[in-house]
Protein backbone atom coordinates (compact mmCIF):
# COMPACT_ATOMS: atom_id res chain seq x y z
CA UNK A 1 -46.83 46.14 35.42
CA UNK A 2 -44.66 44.46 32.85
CA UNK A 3 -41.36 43.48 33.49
CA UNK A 4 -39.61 40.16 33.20
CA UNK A 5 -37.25 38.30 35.36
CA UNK A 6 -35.70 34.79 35.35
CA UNK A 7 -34.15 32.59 37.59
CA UNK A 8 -30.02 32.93 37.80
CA UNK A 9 -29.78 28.95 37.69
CA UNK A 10 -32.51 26.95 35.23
CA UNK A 11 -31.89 23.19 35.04
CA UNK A 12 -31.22 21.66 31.84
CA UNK A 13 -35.15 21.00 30.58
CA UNK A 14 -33.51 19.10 27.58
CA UNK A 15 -31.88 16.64 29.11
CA UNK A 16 -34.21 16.70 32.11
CA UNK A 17 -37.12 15.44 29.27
CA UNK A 18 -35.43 14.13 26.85
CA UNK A 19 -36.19 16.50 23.77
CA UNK A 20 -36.32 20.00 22.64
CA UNK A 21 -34.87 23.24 22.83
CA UNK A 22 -35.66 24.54 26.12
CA UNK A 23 -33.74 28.10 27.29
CA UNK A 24 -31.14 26.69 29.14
CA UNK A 25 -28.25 29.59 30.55
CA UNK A 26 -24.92 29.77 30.30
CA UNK A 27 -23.21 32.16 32.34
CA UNK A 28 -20.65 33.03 30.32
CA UNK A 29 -18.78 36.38 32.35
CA UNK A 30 -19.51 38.07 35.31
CA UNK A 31 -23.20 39.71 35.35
CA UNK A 32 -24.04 38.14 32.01
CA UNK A 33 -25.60 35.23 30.40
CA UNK A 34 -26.47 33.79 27.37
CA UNK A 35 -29.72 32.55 26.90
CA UNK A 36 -28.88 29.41 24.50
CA UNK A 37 -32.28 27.32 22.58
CA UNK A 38 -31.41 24.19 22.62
CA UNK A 39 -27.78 24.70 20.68
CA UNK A 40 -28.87 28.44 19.27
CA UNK A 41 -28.16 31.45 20.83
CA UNK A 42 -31.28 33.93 21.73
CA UNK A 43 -29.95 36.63 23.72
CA UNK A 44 -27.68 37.96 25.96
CA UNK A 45 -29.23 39.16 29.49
CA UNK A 46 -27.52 40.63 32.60
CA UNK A 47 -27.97 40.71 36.11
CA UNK A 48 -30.66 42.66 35.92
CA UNK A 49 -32.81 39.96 34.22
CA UNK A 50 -32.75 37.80 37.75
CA UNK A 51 -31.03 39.30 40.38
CA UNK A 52 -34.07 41.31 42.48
CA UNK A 53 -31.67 43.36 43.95
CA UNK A 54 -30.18 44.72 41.38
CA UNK A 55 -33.04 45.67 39.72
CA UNK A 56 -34.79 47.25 43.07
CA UNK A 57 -31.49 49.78 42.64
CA UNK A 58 -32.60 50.62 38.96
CA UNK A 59 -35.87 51.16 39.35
CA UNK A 60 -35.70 53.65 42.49
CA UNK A 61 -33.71 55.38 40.25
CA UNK A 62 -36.54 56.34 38.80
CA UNK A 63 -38.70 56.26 41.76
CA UNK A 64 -40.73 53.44 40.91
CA UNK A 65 -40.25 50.99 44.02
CA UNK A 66 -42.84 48.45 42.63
CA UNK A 67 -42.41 46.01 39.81
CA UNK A 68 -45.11 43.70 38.75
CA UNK A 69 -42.72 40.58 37.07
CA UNK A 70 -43.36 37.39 34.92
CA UNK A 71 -41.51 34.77 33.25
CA UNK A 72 -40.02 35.45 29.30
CA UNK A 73 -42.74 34.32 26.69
CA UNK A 74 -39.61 32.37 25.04
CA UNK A 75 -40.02 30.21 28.11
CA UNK A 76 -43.57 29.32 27.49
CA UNK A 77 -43.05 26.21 25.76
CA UNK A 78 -46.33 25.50 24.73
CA UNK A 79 -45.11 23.19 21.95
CA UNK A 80 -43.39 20.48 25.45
CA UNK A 81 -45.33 18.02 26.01
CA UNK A 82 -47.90 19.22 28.33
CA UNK A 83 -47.31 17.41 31.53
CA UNK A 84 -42.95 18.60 31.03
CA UNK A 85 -44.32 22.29 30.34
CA UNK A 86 -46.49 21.97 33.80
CA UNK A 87 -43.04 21.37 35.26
CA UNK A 88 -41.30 23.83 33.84
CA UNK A 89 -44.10 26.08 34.93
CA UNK A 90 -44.24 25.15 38.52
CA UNK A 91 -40.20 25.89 38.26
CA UNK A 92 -40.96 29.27 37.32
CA UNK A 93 -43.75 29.84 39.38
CA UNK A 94 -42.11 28.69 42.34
CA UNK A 95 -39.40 30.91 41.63
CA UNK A 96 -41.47 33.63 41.11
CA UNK A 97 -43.12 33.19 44.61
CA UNK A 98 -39.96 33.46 46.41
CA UNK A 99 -38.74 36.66 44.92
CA UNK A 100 -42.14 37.82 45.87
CA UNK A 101 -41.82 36.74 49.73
CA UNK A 102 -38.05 37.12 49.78
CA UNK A 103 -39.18 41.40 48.78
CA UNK A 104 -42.99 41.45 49.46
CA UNK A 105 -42.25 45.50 49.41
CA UNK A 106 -41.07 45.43 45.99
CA UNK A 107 -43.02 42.76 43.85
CA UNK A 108 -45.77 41.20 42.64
CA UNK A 109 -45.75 38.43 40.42
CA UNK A 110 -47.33 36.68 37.36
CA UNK A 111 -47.67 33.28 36.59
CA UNK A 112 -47.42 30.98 33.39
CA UNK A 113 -49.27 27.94 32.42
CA UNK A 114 -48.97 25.09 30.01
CA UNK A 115 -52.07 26.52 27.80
CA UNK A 116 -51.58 23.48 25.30
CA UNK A 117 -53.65 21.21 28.09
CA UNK A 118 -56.55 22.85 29.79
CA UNK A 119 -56.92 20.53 32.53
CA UNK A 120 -53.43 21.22 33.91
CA UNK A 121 -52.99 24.65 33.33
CA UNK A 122 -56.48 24.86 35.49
CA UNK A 123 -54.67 22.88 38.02
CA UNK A 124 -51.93 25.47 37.89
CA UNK A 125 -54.13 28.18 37.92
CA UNK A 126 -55.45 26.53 40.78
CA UNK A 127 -52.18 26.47 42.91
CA UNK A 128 -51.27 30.03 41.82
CA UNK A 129 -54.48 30.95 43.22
CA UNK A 130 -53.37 29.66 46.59
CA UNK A 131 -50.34 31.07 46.48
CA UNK A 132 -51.21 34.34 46.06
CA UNK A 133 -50.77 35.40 42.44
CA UNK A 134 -53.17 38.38 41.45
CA UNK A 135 -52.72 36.84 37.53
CA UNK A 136 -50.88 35.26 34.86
CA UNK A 137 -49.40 35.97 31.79
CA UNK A 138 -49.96 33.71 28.44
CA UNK A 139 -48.76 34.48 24.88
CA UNK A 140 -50.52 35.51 21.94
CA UNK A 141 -51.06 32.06 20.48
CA UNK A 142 -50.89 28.82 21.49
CA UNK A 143 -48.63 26.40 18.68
CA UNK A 144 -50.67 29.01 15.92
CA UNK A 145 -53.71 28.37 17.57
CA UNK A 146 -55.52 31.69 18.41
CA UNK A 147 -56.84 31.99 21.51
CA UNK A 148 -60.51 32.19 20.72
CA UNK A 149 -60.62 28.79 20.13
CA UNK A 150 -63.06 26.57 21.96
CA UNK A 151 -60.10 24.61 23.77
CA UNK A 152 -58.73 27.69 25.42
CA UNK A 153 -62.55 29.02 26.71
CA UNK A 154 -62.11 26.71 29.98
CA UNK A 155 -59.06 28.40 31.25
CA UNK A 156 -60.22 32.08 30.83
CA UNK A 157 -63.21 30.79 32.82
CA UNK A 158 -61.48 29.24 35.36
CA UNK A 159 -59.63 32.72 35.03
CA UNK A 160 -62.95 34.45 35.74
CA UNK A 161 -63.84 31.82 38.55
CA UNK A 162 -60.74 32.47 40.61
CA UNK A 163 -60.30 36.27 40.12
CA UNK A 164 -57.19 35.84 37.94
CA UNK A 165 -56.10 38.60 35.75
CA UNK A 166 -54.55 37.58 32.18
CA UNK A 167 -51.60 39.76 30.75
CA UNK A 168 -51.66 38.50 26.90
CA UNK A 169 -47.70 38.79 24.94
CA UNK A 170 -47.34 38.76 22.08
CA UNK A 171 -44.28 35.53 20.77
CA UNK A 172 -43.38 32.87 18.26
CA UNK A 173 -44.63 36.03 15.83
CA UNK A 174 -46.70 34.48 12.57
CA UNK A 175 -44.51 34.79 9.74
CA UNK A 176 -41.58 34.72 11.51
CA UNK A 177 -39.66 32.44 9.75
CA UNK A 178 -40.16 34.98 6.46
CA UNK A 179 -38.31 38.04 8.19
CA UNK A 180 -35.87 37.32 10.23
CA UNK A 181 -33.69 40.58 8.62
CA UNK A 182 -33.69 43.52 10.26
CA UNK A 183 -35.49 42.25 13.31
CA UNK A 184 -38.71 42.45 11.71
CA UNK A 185 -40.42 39.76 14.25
CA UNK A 186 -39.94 42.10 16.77
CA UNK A 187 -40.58 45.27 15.26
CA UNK A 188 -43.53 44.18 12.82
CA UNK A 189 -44.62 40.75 14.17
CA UNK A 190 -45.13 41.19 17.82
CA UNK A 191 -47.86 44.43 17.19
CA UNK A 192 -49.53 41.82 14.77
CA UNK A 193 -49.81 39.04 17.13
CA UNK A 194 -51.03 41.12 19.85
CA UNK A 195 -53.61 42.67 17.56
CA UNK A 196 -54.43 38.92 16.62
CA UNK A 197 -54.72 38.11 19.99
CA UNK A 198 -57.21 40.92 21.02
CA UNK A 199 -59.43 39.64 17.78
CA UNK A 200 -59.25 36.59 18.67
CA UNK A 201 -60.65 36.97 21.92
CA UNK A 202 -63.35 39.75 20.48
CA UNK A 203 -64.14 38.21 17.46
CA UNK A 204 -64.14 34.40 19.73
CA UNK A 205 -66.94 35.80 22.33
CA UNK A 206 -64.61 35.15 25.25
CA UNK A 207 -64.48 38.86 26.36
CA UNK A 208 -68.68 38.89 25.82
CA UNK A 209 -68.67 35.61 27.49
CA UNK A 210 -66.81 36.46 30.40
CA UNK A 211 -67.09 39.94 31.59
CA UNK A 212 -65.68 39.77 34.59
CA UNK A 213 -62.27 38.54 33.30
CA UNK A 214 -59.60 41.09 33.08
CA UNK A 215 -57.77 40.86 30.42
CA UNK A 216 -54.53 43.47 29.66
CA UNK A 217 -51.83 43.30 26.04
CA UNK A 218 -48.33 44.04 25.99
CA UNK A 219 -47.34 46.95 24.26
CA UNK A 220 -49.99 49.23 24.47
CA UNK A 221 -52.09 46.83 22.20
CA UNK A 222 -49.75 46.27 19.63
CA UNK A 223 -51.40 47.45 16.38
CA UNK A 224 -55.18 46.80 17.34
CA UNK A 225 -55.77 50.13 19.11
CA UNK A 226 -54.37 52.08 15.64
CA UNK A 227 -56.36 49.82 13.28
CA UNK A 228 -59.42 49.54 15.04
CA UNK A 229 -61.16 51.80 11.72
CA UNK A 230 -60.14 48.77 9.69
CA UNK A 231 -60.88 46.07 12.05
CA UNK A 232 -64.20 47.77 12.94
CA UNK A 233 -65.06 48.36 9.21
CA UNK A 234 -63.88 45.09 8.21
CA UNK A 235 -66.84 43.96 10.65
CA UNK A 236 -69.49 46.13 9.60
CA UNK A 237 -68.84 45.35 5.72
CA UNK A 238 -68.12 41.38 5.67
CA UNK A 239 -70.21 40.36 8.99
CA UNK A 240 -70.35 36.52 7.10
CA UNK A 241 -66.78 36.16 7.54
CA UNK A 242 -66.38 38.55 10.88
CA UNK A 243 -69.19 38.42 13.17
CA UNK A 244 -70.04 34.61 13.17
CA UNK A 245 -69.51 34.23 16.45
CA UNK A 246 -70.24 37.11 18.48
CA UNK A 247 -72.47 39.80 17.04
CA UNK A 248 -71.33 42.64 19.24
CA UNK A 249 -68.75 45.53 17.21
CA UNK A 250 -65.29 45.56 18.15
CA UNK A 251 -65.19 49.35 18.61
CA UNK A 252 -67.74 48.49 21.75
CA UNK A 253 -64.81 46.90 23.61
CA UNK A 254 -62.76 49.65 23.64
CA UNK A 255 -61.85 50.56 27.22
CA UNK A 256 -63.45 47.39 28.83
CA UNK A 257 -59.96 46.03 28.79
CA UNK A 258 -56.21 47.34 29.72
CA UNK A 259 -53.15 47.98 27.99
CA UNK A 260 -49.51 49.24 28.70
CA UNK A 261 -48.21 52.11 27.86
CA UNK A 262 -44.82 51.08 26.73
CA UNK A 263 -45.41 53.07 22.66
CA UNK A 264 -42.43 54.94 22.74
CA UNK A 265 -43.91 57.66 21.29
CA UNK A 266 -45.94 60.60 23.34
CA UNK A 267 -48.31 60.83 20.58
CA UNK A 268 -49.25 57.67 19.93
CA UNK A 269 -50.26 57.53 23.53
CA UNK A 270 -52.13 60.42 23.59
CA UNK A 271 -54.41 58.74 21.09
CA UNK A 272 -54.62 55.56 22.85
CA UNK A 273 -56.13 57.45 26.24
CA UNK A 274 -58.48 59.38 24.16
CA UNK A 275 -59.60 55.64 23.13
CA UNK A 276 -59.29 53.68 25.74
CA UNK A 277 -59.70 56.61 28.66
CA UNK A 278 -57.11 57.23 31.20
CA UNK A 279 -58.24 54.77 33.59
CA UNK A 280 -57.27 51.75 31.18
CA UNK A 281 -53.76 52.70 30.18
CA UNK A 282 -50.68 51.09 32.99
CA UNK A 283 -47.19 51.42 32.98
CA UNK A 284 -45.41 48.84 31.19
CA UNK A 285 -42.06 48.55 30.43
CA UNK A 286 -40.64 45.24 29.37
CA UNK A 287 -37.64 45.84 31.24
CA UNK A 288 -34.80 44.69 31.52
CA UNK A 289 -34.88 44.16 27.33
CA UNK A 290 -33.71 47.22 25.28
CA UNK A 291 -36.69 47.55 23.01
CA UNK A 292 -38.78 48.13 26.33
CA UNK A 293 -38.83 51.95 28.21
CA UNK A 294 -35.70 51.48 30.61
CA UNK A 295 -36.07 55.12 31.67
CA UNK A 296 -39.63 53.62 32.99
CA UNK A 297 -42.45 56.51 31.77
CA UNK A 298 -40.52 58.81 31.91
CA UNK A 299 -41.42 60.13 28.66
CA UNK A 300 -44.84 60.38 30.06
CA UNK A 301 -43.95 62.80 32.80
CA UNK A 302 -43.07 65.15 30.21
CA UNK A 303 -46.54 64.96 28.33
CA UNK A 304 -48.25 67.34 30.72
CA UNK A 305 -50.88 64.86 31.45
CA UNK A 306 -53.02 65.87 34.63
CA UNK A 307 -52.24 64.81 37.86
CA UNK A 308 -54.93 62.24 38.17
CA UNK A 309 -54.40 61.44 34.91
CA UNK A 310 -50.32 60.37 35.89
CA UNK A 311 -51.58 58.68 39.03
CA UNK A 312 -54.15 56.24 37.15
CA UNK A 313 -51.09 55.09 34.56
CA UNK A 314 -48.40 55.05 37.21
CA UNK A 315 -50.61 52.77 39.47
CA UNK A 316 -54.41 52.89 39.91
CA UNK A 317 -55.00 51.42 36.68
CA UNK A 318 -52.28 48.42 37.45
CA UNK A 319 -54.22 48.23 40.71
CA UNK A 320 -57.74 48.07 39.29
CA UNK A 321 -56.40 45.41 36.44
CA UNK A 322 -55.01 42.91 39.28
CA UNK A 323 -57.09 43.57 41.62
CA UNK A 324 -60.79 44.48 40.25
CA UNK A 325 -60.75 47.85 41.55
CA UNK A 326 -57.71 48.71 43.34
């Protein structure tokens, strides 16, 4: 339930608008491309990052015939002006759709939305709707705003209104700029912003607000689910600064949303289904990128989880998050 794909051909955004550093590609050898920002380099990607059938091939490896996709945060571009980052959504989105009808067997999709302009990221919602997107996926802030900020509430109730899960990932990491060495954003900022993200929303109301609204965050939580002892005693001790706007403990939210299981690490995600139960946990990858699980859970076959227990992570649970109950 999280993977990312993007289209083989993007149009030049920059020039298109006028300004920025939009992802623009530049297929630079056969099965590759480089992902350029404006003049800067991001990343290299390969075939696998937007051709659908090669990545059908590499997942049935692994028997998974099913891939839930959505766009690369770096392609949000919350900071565009907001009627240029509706177009480069529709782009997306519209690419996004056809994959999906071109291999209804094999995908579901996710949709993004210019979050810096409520109004027309409603509209999009809107359209997605119609087109049958089960949800969308948003990052973790919007230009450093968090996303429990008044501005944001209409579009997680619109959300709520049309049935539309939200996948929350973490990018443009706070503190970024200060670590660049040794891929720190990556390996300490994006568990912070997701963690910020989930407070945020807790700390905001939204999730009290609006309980229907299914929210899920990359990464298995990032580092919320481990510091919840802080977070929750952080709460209790210094309500004046935590609990101004929504009196209700964070611990009590604990398994009233979803998370992926992509932790790398057996134990850790042992402890996060003893928190969160076993029918909030789904399996996420972030494939194609390295730091996600390519061999896709299968480190969680050899956990000697229960049978049930396997069938909620490996679907149910994906089922019940885009769908309200499978």
């Amino acid at each position: 339930m999280h993977t990312h794909l993007l289209p083989e051909r993007l149009p030049n955004f920059a020039d298109k608008f006028g300004y920025g550093d939009f992802i623009h590609l530049v297929h630079h050898r056969p099965g590759f491309a480089r992902m350029m920002k404006g003049d800067t380099f991001f990343r290299e990607i390969a075939s696998n990052c937007w051709s659908p059938e090669v990545r059908i091939g590499e997942y049935l490896h692994f028997k998974t015939p099913v891939q839930v996709v959505c766009t690369i945060p770096v392609m949000f571009s919350y900071w565009a002006k907001p009627a240029d980052c509706l177009d480069l959504s529709m782009f997306l989105n519209d690419h996004l759709a056809g994959v999906v009808e071109d291999f209804p067997e094999h995908y579901i999709a996710l949709g993004t939305i210019p979050m810096q302009d409520a109004d027309l990221a409603i509209r999009e919602l809107e359209r997605l709707k119609g087109l049958g997107f089960p949800g969308v996926q948003i990052g973790s802030n919007v230009n450093q705003l968090n996303l429990g900020e008044p501005q944001f509430f209409p579009i997680f109730e619109a959300c709520e209104r049309l049935d539309l899960a939200v996948f929350v990932h973490p990018w443009e990491m706070m503190g970024e700029a200060d670590m660049r060495k040794y891929w720190l954003p990556w390996l300490v900022g994006m568990p912070a912003e997701t963690c910020r993200a989930a407070c945020s929303l807790i700390f905001g109301g939204v999730m009290e607000r609006l309980p229907r609204l299914r929210f899920c965050f990359a990464h298995a939580g990032g580092s919320f689910i481990p510091t919840i002892g802080r977070i929750q005693h952080g709460f209790n001790c210094r309500p004046d600064l935590v609990a101004v706007d929504n009196p209700v403990p964070p611990r009590d939210y604990l398994g009233r949303f979803w998370v992926d299981s992509a932790t790398h690490d057996p134990q850790l995600l042992r402890y996060i289904l003893e928190v969160v139960g076993d029918e909030k946990v789904c399996l996420g990858t972030d494939y194609p990128f390295p730091l996600g699980d390519l061999e896709i859970g299968s480190f969680i076959e050899d956990m000697n989880l229960s049978q049930a227990t396997l069938e909620r992570i490996f679907y149910k649970n994906t089922l019940a998050w885009l769908h309200g109950g499978g």
